[in-house]
Protein backbone atom coordinates (compact mmCIF):
# COMPACT_ATOMS: atom_id res chain seq x y z
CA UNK A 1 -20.14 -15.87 -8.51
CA UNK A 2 -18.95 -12.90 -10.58
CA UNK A 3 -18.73 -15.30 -13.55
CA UNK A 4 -22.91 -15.03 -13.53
CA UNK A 5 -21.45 -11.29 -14.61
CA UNK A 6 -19.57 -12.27 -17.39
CA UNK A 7 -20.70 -11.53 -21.44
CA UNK A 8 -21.71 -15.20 -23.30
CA UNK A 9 -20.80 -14.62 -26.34
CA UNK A 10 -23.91 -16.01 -27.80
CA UNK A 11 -26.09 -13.27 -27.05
CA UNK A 12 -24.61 -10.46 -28.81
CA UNK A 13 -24.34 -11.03 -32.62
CA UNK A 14 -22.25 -8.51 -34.78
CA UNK A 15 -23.84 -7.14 -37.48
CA UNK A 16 -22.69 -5.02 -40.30
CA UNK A 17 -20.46 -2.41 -38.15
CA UNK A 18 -18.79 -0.54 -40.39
CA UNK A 19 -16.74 1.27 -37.72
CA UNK A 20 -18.07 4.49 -37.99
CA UNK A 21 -20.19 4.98 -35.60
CA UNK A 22 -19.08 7.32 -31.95
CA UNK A 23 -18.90 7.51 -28.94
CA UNK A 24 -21.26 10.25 -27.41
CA UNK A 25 -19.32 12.44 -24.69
CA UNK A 26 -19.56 11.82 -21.57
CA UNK A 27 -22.22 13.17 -18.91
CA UNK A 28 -19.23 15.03 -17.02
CA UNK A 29 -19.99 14.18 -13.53
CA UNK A 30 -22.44 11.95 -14.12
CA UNK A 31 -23.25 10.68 -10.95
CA UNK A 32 -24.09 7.78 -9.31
CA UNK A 33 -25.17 7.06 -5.81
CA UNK A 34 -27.47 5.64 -2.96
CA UNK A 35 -27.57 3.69 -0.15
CA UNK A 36 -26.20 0.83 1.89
CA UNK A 37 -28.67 -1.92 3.42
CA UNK A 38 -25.95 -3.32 6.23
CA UNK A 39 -27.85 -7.07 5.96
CA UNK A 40 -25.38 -8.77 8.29
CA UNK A 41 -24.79 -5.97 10.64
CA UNK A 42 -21.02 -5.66 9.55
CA UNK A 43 -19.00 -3.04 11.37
CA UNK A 44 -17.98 -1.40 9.08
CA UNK A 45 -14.05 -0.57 8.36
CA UNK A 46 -13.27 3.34 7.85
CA UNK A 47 -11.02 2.33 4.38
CA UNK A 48 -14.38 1.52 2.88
CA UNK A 49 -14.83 2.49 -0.98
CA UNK A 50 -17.06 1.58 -4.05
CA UNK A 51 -15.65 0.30 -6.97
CA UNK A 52 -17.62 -0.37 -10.59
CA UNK A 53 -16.58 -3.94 -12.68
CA UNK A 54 -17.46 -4.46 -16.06
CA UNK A 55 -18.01 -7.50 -17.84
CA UNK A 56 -15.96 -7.97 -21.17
CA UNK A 57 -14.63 -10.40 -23.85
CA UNK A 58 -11.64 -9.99 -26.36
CA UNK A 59 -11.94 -10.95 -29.74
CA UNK A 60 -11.53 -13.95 -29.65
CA UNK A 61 -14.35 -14.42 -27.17
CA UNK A 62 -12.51 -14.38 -24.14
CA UNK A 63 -14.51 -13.18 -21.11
CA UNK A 64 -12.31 -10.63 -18.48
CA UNK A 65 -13.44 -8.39 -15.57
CA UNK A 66 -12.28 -5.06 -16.03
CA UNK A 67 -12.40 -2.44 -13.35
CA UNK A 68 -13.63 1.34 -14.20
CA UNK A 69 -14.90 3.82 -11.67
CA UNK A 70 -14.41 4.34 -7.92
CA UNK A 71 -16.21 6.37 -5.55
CA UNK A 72 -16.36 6.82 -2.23
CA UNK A 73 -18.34 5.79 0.76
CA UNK A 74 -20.29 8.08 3.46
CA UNK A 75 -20.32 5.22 6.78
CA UNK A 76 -21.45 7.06 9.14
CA UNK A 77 -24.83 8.12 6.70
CA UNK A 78 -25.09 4.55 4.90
CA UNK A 79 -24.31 6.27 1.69
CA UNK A 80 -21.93 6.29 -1.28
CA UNK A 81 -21.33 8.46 -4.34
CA UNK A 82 -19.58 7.65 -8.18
CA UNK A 83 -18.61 10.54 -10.36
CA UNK A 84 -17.97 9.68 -13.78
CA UNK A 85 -15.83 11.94 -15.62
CA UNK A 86 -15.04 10.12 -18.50
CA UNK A 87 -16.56 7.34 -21.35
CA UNK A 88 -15.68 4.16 -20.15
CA UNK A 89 -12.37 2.86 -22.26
CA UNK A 90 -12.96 0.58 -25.05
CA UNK A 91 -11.56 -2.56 -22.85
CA UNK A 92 -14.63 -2.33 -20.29
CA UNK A 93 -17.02 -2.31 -22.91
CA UNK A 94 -18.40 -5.18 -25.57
CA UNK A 95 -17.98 -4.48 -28.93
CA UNK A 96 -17.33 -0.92 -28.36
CA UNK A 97 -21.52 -0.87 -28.36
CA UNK A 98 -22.06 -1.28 -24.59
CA UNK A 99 -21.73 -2.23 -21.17
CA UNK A 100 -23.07 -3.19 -17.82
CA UNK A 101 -20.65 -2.29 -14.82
CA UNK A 102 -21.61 -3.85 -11.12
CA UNK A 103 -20.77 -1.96 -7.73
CA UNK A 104 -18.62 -3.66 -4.97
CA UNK A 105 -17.90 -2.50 -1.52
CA UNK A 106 -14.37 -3.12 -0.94
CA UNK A 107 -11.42 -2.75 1.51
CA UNK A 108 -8.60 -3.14 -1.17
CA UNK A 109 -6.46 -0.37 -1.47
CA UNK A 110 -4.98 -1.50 -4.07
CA UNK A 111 -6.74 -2.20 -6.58
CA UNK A 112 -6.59 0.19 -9.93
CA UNK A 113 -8.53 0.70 -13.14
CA UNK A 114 -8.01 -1.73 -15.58
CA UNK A 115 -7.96 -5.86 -16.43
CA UNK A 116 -8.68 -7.54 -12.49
CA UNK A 117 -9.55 -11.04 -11.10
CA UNK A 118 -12.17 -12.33 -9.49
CA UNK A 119 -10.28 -13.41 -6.96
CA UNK A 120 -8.85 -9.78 -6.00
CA UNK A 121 -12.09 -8.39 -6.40
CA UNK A 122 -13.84 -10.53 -3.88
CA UNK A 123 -10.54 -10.86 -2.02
CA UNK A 124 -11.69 -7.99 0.35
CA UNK A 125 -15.41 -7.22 -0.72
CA UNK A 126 -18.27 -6.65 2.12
CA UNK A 127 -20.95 -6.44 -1.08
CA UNK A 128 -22.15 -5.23 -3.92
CA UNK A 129 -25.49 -3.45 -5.79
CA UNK A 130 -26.74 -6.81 -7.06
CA UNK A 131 -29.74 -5.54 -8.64
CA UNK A 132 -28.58 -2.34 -10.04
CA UNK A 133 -25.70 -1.96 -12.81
CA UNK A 134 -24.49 0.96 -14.35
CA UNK A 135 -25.15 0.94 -18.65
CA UNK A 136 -23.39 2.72 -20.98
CA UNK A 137 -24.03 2.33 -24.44
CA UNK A 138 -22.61 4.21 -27.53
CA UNK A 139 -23.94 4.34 -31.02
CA UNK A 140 -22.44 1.02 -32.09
CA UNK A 141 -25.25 -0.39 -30.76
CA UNK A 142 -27.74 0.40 -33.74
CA UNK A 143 -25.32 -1.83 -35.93
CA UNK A 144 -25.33 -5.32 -34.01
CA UNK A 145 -28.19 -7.91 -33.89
CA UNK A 146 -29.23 -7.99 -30.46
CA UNK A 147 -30.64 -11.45 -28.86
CA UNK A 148 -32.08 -11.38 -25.27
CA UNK A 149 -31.08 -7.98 -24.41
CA UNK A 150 -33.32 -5.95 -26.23
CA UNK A 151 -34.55 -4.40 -23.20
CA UNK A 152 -30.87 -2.25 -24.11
CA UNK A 153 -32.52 -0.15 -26.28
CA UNK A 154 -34.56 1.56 -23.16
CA UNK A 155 -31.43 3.46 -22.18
CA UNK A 156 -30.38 6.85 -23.61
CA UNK A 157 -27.14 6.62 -25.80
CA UNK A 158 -24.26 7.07 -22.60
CA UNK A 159 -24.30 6.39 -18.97
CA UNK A 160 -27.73 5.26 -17.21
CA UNK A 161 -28.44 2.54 -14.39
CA UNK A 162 -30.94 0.40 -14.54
CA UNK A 163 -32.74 -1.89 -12.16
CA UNK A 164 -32.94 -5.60 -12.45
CA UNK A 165 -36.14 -7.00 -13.53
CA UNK A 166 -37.54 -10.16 -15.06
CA UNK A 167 -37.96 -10.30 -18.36
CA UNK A 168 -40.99 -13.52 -19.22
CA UNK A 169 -40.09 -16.54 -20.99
CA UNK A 170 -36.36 -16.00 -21.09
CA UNK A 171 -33.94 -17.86 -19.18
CA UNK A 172 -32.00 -14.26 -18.57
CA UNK A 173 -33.05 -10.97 -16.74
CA UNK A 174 -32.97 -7.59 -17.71
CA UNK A 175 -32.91 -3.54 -16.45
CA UNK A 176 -35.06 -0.71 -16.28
CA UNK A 177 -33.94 2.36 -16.78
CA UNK A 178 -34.33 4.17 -12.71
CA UNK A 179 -33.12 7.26 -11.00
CA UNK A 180 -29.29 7.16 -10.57
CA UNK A 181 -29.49 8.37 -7.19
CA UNK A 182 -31.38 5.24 -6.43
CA UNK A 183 -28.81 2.57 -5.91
CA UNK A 184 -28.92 0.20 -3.03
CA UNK A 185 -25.68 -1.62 -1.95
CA UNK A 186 -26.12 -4.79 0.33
CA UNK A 187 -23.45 -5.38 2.76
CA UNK A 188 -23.44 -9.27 3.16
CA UNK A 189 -21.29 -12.56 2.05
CA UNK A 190 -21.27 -12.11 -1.44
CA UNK A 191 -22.79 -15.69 -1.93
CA UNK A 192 -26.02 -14.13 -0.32
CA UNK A 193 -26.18 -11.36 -2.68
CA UNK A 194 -28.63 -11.90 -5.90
CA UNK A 195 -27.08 -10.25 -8.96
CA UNK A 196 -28.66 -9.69 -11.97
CA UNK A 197 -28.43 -12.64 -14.55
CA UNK A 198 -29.00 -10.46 -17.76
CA UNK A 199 -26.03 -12.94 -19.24
């Protein structure tokens, strides 16, 4: 299911980087947060957090999941909050240019920043923002030919989320920039959750 998530290299065409371009600083404490929509009625477990995945590729156009942000969940109010205190590393993004990370609700302790499976991820996940992502893009963008995800250049140059929406005559979906305090989490089988297809 995650693999819907995952970068085809075929939409993203490198251009004439030269390398130079950077990496605008961080938003410190950029934050993201909203709701959760309890779909199934799930009692919910008290070692509940929020974790963000980003889809990447290496090189050689090898897709990977790679895990980037945790925040924490509010039960009790159906809420949860993400504090971002930091660019994402290089390894969750593609091409150094951008990325799209996805929110799970999960019970795994153990998980920790950096290269993950799918299989760990949805190991112990109760569900996930499947129409909302969190976007970060740096100024690399501006030097790759971009095919079916134009709709990029709505977001300001470092963190955003957008909104899933589709996009007419393409076979792929986009996002709209919204408010970041606007994100809905849907706690259900992760087969029943809809997530975006903007690859």
């Amino acid at each position: 299911m995650l693999t819907r998530m995952l970068f085809i290299g075929g939409l993203l065409v490198l251009g004439c980087a030269d390398d130079k371009g950077t990496t605008p600083p961080a938003e410190v404490g950029f934050v993201v947060s909203g709701t959760l929509s309890n779909d199934n009625q799930t009692q919910l477990p008290e070692n509940l957090k929020v974790v963000v995945v980003w889809s990447a590729a290496t090189e050689t156009g090898e897709d990977y999941i790679y895990l980037f942000g945790e925040g924490a969940v509010d039960a009790e109010n159906m809420t949860f909050e993400i504090v971002f205190a930091e660019n994402p590393p290089s390894d969750a993004l593609l091409a150094d240019a951008l990325g799209v990370g996805f929110i799970l609700l999960t019970t795994d302790s153990d998980i920790e920043e950096g290269i993950v499976s799918e299989d760990d991820l949805f190991q112990n996940a109760l569900g996930a923002a499947g129409q909302h992502g969190v976007v970060f893009t740096t100024d690399k963008l501006d030097s790759l030919s971009l095919e079916e995800v134009g709709w990029l250049q709505q977001f300001p140059r470092g963190y955003g989320v957008g909104r899933g929406v589709k996009i007419p005559n393409s076979s792929f979906d986009g996002f709209e920039p919204v408010d970041p305090s606007s994100v809905e989490i849907i706690v259900d089988d992760m087969d029943d959750i809809e997530l975006v297809n903007w690859t």
